[in-house]
PDB file of N, CA and C in Angstrom:
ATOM      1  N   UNK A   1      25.251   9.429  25.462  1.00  0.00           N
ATOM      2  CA  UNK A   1      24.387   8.443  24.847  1.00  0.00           C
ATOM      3  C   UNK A   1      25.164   7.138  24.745  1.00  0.00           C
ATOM      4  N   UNK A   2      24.531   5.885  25.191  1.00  0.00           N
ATOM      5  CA  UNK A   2      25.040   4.442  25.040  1.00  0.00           C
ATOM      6  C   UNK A   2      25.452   4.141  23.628  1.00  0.00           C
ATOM      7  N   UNK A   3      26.376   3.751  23.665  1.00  0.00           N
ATOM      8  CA  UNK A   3      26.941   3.451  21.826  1.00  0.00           C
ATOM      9  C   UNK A   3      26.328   2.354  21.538  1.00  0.00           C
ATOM     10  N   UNK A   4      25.910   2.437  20.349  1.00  0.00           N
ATOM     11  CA  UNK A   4      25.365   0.862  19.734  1.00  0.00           C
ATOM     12  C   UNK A   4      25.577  -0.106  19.352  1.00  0.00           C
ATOM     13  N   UNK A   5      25.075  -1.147  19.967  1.00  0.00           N
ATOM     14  CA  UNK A   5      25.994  -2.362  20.187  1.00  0.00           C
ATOM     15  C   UNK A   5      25.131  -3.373  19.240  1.00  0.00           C
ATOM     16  N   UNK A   6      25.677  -3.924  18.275  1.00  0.00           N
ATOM     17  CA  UNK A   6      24.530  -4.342  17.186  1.00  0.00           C
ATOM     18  C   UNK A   6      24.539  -6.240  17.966  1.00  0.00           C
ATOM     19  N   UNK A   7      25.058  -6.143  18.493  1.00  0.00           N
ATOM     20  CA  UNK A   7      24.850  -7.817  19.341  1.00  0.00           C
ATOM     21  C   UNK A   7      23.666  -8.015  19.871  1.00  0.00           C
ATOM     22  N   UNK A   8      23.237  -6.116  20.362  1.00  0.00           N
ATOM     23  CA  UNK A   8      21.401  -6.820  21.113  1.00  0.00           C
ATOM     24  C   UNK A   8      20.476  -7.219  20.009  1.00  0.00           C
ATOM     25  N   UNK A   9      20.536  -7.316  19.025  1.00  0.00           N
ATOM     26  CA  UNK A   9      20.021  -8.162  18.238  1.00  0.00           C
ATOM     27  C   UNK A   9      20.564  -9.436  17.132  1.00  0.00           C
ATOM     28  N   UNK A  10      19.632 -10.675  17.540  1.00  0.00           N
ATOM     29  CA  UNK A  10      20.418 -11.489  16.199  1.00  0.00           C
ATOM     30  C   UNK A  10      19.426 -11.358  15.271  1.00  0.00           C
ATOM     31  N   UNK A  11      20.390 -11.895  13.869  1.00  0.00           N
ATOM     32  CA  UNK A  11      20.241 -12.394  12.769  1.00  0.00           C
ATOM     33  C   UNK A  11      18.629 -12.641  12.622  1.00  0.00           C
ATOM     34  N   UNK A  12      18.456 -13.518  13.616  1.00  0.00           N
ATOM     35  CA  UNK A  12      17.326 -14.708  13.717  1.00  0.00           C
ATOM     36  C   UNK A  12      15.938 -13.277  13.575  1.00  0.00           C
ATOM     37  N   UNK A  13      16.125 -12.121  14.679  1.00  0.00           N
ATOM     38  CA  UNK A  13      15.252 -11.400  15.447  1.00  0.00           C
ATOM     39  C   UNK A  13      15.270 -10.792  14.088  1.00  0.00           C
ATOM     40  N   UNK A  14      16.116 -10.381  13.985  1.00  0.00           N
ATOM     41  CA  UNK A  14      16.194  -8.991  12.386  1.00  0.00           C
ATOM     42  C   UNK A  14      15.425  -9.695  11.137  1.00  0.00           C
ATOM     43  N   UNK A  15      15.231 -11.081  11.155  1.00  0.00           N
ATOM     44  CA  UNK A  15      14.416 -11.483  10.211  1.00  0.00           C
ATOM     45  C   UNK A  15      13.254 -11.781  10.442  1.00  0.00           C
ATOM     46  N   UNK A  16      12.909 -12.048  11.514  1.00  0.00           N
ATOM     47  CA  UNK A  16      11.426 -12.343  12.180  1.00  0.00           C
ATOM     48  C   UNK A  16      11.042 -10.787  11.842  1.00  0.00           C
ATOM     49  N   UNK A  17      11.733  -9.831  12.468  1.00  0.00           N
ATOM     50  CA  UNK A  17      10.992  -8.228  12.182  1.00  0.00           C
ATOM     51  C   UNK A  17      10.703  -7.968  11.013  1.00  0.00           C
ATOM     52  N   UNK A  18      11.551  -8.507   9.942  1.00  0.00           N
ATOM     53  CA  UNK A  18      10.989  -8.340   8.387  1.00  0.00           C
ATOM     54  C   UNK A  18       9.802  -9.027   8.306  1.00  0.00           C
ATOM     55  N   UNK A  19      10.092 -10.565   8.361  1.00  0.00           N
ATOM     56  CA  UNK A  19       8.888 -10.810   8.002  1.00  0.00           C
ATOM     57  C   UNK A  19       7.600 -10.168   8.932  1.00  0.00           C
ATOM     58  N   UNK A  20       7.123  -9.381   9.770  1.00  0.00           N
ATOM     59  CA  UNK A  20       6.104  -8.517  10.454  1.00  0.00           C
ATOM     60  C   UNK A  20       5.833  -7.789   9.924  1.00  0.00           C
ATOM     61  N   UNK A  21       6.495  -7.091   9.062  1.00  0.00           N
ATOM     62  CA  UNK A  21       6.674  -5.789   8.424  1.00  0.00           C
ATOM     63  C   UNK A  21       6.595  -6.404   6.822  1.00  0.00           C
ATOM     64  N   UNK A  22       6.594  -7.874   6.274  1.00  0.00           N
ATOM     65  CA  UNK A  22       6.544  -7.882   4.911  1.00  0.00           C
ATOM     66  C   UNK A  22       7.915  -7.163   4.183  1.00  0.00           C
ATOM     67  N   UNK A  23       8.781  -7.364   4.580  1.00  0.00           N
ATOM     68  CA  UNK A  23       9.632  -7.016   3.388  1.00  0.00           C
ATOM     69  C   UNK A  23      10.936  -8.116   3.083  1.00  0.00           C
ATOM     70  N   UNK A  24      11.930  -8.465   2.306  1.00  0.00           N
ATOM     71  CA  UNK A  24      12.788  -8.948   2.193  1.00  0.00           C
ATOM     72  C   UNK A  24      14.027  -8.477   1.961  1.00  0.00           C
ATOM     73  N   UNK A  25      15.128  -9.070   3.164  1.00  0.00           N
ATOM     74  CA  UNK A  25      16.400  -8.590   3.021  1.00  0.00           C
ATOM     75  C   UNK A  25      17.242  -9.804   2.964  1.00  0.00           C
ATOM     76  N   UNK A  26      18.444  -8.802   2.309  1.00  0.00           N
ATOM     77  CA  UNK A  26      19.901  -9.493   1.745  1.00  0.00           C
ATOM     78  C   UNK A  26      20.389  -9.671   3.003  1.00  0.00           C
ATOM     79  N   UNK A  27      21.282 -10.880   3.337  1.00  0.00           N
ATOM     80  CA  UNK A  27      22.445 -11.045   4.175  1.00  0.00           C
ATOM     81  C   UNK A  27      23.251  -9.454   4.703  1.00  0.00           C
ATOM     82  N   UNK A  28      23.184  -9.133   3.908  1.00  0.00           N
ATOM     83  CA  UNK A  28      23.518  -7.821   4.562  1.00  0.00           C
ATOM     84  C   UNK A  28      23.193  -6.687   4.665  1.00  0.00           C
ATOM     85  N   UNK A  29      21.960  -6.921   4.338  1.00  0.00           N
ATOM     86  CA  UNK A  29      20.916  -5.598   4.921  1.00  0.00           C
ATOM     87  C   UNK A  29      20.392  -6.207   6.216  1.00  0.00           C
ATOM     88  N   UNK A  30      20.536  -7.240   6.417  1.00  0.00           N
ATOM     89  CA  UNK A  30      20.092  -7.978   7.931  1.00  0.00           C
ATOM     90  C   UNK A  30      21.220  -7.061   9.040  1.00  0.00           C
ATOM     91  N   UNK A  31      22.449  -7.606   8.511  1.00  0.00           N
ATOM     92  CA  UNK A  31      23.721  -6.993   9.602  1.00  0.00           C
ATOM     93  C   UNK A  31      23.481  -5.466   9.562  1.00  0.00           C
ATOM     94  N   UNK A  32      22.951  -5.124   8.548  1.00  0.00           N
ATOM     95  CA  UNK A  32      23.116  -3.194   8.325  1.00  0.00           C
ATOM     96  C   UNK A  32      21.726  -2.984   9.395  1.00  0.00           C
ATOM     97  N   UNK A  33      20.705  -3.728   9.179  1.00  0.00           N
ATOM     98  CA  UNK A  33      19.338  -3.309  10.294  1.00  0.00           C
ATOM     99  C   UNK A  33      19.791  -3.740  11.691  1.00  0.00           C
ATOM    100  N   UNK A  34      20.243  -4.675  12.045  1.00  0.00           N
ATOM    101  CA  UNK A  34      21.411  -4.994  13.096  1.00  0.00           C
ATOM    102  C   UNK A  34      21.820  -4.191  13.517  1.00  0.00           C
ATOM    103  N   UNK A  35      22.522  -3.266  13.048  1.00  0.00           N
ATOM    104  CA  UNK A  35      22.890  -2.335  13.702  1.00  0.00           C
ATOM    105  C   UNK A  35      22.337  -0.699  13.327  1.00  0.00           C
ATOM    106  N   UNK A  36      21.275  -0.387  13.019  1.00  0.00           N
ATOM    107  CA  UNK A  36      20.749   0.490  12.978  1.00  0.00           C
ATOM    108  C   UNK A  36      19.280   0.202  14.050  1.00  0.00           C
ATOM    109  N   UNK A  37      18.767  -0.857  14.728  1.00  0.00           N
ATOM    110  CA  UNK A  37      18.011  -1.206  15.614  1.00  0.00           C
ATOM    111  C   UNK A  37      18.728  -1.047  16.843  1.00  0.00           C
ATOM    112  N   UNK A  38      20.140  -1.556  16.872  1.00  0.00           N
ATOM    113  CA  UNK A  38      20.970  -0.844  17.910  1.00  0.00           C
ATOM    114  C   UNK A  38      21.027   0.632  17.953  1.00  0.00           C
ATOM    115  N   UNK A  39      21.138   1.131  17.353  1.00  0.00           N
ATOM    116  CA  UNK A  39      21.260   2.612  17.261  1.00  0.00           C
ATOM    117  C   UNK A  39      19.518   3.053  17.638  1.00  0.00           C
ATOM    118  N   UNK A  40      18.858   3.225  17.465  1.00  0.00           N
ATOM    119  CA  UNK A  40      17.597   3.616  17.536  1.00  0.00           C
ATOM    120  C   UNK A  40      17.341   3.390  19.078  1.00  0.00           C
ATOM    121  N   UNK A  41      17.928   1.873  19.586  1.00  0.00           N
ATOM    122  CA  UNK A  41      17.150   1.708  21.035  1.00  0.00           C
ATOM    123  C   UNK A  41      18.377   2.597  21.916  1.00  0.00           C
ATOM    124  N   UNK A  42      19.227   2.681  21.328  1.00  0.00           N
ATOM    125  CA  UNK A  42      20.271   4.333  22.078  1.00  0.00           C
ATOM    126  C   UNK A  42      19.519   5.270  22.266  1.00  0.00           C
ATOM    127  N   UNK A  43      19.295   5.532  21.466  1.00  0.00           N
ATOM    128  CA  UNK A  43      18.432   6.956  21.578  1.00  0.00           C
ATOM    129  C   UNK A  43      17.294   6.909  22.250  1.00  0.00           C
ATOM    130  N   UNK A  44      16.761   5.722  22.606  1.00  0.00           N
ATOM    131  CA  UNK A  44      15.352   5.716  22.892  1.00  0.00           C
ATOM    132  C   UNK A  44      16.423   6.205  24.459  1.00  0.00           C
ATOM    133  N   UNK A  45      17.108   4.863  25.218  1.00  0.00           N
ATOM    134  CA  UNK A  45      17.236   5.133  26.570  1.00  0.00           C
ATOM    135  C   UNK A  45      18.250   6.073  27.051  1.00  0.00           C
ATOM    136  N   UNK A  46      18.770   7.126  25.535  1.00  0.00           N
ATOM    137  CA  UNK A  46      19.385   8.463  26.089  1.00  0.00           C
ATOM    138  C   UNK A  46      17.474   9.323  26.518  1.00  0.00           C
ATOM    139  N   UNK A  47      16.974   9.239  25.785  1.00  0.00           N
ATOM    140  CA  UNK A  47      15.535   9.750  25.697  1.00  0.00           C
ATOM    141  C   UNK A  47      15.114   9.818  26.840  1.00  0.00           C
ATOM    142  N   UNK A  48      15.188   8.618  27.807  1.00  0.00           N
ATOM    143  CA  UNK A  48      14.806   8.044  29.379  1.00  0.00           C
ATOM    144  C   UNK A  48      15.792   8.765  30.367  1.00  0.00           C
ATOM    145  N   UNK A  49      16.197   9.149  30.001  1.00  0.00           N
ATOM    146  CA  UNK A  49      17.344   9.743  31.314  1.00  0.00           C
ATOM    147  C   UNK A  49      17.331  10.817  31.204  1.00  0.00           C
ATOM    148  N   UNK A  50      16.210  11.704  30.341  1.00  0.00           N
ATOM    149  CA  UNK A  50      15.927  12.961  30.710  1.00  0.00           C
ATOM    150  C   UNK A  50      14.838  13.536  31.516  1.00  0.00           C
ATOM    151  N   UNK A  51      14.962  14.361  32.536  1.00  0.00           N
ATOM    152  CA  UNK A  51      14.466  14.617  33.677  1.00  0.00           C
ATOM    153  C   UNK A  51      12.946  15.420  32.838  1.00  0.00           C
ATOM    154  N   UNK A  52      11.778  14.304  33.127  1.00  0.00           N
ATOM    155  CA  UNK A  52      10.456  15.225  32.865  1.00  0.00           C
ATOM    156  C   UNK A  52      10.066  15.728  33.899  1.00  0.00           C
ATOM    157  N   UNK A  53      10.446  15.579  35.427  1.00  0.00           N
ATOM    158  CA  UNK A  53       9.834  16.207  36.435  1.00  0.00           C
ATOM    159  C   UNK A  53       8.855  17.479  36.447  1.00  0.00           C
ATOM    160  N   UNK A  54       7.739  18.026  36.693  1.00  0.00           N
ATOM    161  CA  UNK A  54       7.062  19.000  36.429  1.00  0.00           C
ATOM    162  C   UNK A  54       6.480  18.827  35.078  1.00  0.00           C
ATOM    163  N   UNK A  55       6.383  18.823  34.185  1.00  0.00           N
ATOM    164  CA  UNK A  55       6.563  18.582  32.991  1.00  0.00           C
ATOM    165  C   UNK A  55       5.198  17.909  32.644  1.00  0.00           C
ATOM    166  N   UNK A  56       3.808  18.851  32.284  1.00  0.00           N
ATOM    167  CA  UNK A  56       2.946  18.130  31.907  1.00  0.00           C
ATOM    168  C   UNK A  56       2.207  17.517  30.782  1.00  0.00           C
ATOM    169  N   UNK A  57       1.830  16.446  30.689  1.00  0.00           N
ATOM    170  CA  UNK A  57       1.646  15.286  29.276  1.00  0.00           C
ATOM    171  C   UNK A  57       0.875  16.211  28.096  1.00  0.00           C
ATOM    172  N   UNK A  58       1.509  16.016  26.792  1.00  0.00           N
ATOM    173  CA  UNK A  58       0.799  16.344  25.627  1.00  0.00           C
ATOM    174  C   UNK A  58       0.352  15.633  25.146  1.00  0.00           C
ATOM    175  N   UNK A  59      -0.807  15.999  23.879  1.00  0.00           N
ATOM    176  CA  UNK A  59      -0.375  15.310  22.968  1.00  0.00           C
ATOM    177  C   UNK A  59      -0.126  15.567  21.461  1.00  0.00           C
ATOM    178  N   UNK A  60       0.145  17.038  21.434  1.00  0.00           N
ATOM    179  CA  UNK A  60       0.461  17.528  20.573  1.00  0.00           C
ATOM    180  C   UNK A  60       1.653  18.614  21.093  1.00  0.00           C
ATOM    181  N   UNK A  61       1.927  19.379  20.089  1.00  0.00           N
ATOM    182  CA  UNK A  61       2.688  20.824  20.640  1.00  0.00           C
ATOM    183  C   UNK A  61       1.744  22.289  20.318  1.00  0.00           C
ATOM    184  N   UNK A  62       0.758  22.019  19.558  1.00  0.00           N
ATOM    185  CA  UNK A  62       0.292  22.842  19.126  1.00  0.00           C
ATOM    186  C   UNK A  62      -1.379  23.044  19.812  1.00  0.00           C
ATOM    187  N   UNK A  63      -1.970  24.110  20.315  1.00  0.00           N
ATOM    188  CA  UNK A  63      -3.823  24.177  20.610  1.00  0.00           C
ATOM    189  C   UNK A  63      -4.360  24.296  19.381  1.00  0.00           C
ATOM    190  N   UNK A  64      -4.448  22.913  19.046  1.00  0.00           N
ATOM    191  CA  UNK A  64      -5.098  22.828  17.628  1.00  0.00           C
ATOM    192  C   UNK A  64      -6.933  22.197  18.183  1.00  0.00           C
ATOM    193  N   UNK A  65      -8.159  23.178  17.461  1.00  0.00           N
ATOM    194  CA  UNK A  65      -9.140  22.586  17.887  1.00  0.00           C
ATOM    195  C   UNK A  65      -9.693  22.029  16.134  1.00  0.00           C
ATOM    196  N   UNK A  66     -10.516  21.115  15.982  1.00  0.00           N
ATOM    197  CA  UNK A  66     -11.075  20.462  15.254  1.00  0.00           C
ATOM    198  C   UNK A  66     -12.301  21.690  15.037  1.00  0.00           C
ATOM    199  N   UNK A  67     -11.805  22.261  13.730  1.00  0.00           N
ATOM    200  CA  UNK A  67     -12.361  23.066  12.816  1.00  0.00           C
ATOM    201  C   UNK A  67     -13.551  22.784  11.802  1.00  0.00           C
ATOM    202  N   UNK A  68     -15.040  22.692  11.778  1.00  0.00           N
ATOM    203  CA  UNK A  68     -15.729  22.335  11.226  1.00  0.00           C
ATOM    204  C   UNK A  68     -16.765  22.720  10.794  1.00  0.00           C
ATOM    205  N   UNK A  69     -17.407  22.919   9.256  1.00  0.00           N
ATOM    206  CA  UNK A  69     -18.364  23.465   9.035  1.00  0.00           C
ATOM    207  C   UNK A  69     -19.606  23.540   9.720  1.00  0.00           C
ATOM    208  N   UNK A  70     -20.553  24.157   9.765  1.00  0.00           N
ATOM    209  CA  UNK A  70     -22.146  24.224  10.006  1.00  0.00           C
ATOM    210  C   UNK A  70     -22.723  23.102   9.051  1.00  0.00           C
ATOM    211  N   UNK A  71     -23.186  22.056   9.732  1.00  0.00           N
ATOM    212  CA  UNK A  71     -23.713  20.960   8.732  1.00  0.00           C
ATOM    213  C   UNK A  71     -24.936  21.617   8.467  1.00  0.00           C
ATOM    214  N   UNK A  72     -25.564  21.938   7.442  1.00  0.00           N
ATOM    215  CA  UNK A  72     -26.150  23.254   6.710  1.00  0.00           C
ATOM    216  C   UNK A  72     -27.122  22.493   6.058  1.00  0.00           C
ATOM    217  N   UNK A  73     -28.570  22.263   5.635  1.00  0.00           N
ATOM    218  CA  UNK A  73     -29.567  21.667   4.896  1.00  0.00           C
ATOM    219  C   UNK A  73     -29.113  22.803   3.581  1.00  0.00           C
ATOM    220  N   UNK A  74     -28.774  21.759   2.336  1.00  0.00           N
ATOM    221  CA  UNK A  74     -28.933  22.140   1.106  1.00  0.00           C
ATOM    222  C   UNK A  74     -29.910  21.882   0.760  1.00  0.00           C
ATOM    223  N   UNK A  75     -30.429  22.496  -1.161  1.00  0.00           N
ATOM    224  CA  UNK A  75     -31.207  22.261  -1.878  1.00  0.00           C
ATOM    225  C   UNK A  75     -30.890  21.054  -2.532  1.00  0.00           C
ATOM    226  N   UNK A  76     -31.469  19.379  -3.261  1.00  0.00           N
ATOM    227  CA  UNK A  76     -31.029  18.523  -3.615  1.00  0.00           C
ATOM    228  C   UNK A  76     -30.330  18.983  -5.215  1.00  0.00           C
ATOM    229  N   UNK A  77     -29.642  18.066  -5.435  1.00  0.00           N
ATOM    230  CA  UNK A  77     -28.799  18.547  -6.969  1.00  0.00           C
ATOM    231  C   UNK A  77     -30.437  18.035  -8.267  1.00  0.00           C
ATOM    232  N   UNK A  78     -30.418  19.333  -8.895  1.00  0.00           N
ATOM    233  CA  UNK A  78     -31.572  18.131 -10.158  1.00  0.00           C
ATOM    234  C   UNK A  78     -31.450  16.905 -10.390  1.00  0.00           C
ATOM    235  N   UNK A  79     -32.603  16.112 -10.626  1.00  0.00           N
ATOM    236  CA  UNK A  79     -32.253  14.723 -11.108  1.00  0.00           C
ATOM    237  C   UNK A  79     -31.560  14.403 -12.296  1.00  0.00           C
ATOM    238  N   UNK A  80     -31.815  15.247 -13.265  1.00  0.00           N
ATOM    239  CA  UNK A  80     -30.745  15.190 -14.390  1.00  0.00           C
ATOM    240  C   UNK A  80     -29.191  15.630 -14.168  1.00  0.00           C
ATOM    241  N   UNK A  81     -29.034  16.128 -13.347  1.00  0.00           N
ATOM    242  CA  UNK A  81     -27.709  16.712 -13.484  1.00  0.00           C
ATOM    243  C   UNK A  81     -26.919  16.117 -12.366  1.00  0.00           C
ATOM    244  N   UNK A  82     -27.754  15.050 -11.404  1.00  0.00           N
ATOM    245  CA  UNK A  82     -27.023  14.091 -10.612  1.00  0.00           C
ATOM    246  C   UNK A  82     -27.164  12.502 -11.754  1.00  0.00           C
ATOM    247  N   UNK A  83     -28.123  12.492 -12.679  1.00  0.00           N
ATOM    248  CA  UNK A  83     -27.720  11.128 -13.404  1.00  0.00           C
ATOM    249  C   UNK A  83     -27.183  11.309 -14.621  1.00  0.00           C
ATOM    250  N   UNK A  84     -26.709  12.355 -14.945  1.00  0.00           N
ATOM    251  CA  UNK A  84     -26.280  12.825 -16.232  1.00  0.00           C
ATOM    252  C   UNK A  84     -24.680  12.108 -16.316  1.00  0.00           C
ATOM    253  N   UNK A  85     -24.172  11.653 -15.722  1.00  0.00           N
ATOM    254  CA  UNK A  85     -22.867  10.402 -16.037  1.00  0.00           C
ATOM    255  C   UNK A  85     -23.188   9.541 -15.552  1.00  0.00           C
ATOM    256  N   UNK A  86     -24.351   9.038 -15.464  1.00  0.00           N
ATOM    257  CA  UNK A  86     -24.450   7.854 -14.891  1.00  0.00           C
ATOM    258  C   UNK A  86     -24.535   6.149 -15.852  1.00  0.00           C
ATOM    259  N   UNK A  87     -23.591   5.529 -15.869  1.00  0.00           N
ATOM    260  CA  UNK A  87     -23.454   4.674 -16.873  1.00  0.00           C
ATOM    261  C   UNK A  87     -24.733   4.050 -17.157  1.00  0.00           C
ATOM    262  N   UNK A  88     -25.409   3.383 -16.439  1.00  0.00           N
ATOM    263  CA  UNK A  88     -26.550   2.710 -16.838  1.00  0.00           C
ATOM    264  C   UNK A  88     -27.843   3.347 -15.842  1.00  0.00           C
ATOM    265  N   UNK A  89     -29.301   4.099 -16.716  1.00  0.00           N
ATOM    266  CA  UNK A  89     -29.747   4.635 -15.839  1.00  0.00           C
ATOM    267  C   UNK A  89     -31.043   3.660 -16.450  1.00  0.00           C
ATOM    268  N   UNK A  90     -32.246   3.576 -15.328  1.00  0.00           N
ATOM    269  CA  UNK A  90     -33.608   3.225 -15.207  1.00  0.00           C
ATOM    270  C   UNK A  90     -34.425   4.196 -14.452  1.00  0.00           C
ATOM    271  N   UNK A  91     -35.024   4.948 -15.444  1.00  0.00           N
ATOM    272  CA  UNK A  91     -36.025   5.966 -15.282  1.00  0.00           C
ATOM    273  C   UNK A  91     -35.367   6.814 -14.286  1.00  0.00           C
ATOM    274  N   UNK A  92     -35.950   7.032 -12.868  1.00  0.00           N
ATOM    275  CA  UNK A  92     -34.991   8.068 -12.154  1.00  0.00           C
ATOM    276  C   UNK A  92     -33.802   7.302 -11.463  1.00  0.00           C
ATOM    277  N   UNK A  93     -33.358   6.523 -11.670  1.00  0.00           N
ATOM    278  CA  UNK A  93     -32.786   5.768 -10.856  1.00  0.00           C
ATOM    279  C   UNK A  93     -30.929   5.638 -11.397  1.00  0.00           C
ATOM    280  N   UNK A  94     -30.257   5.061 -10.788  1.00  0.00           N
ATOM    281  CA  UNK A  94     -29.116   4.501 -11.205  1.00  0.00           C
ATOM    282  C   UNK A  94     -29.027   3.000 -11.747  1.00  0.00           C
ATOM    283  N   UNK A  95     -29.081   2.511 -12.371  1.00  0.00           N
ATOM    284  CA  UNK A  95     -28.976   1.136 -12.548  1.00  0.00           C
ATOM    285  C   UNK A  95     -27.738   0.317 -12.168  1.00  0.00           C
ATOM    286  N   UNK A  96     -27.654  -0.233 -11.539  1.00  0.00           N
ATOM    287  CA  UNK A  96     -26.487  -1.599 -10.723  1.00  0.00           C
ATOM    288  C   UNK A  96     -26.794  -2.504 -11.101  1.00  0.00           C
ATOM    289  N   UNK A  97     -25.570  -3.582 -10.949  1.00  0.00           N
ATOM    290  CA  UNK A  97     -26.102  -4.870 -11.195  1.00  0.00           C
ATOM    291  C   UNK A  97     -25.849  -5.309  -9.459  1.00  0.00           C
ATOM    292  N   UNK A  98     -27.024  -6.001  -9.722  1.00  0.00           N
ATOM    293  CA  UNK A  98     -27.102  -6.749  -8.277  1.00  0.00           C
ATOM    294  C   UNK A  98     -26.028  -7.239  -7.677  1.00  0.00           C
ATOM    295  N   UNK A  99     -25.740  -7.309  -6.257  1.00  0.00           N
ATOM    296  CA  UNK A  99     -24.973  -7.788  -5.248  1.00  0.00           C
ATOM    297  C   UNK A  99     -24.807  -9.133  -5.283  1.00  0.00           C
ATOM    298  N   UNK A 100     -25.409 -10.094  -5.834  1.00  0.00           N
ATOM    299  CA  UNK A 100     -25.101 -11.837  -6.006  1.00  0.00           C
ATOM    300  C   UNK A 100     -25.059 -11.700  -7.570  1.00  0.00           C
ATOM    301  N   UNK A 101     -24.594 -10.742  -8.297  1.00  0.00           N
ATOM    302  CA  UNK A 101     -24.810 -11.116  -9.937  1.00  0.00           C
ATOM    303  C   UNK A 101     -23.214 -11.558  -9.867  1.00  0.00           C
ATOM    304  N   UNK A 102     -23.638 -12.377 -10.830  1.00  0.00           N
ATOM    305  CA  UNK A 102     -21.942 -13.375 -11.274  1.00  0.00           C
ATOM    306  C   UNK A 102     -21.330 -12.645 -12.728  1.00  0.00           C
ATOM    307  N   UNK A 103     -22.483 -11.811 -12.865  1.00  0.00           N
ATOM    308  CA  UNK A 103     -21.132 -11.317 -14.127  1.00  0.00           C
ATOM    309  C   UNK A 103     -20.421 -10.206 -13.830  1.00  0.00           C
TER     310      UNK A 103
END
């Protein structure tokens, strides 16, 4: 594996990536990501120099199928016992305050 050479990145780059990401670093959490961004792109192009030949694409490791109920017609819930917490009610209804109300 290529040793990491914290020069392929500057200062300048390691702070542009924060700010993308929203966070703020010290003077020397810049040099410490510096060279832990070196380290990471090691591994990526030890990663590349392994022979996939034959080797066909996943995208998982596992035959996982998407498991899902019988969408099933229920009976509706009573009307009392679907408005029974309902903070403000009008007759069968829920009461809201309107979508343009200012209070």
């Amino acid at each position: 594996m290529p040793d990491a050479d914290a020069t392929q990145f500057t200062s300048d780059q390691v702070r542009h990536l924060a700010s993308l990401v929203r966070i703020e670093l010290t003077e020397s959490e810049v040099e410490e990501f510096r060279s832990e961004l070196a380290s990471i792109l090691s591994h990526i192009d030890a990663l590349s120099e392994i022979d996939t030949e034959g080797v066909p694409p996943t995208n998982n490791g596992a035959d996982l199928l998407n498991v899902e109920d019988e969408d099933a017609a229920q009976p509706p819930m009573p009307l009392e016992e679907a408005l029974a917490n309902a903070p403000q009610r009008e007759a069968d209804y829920f009461r809201v305050h309107a979508v343009l109300d200012q209070s």
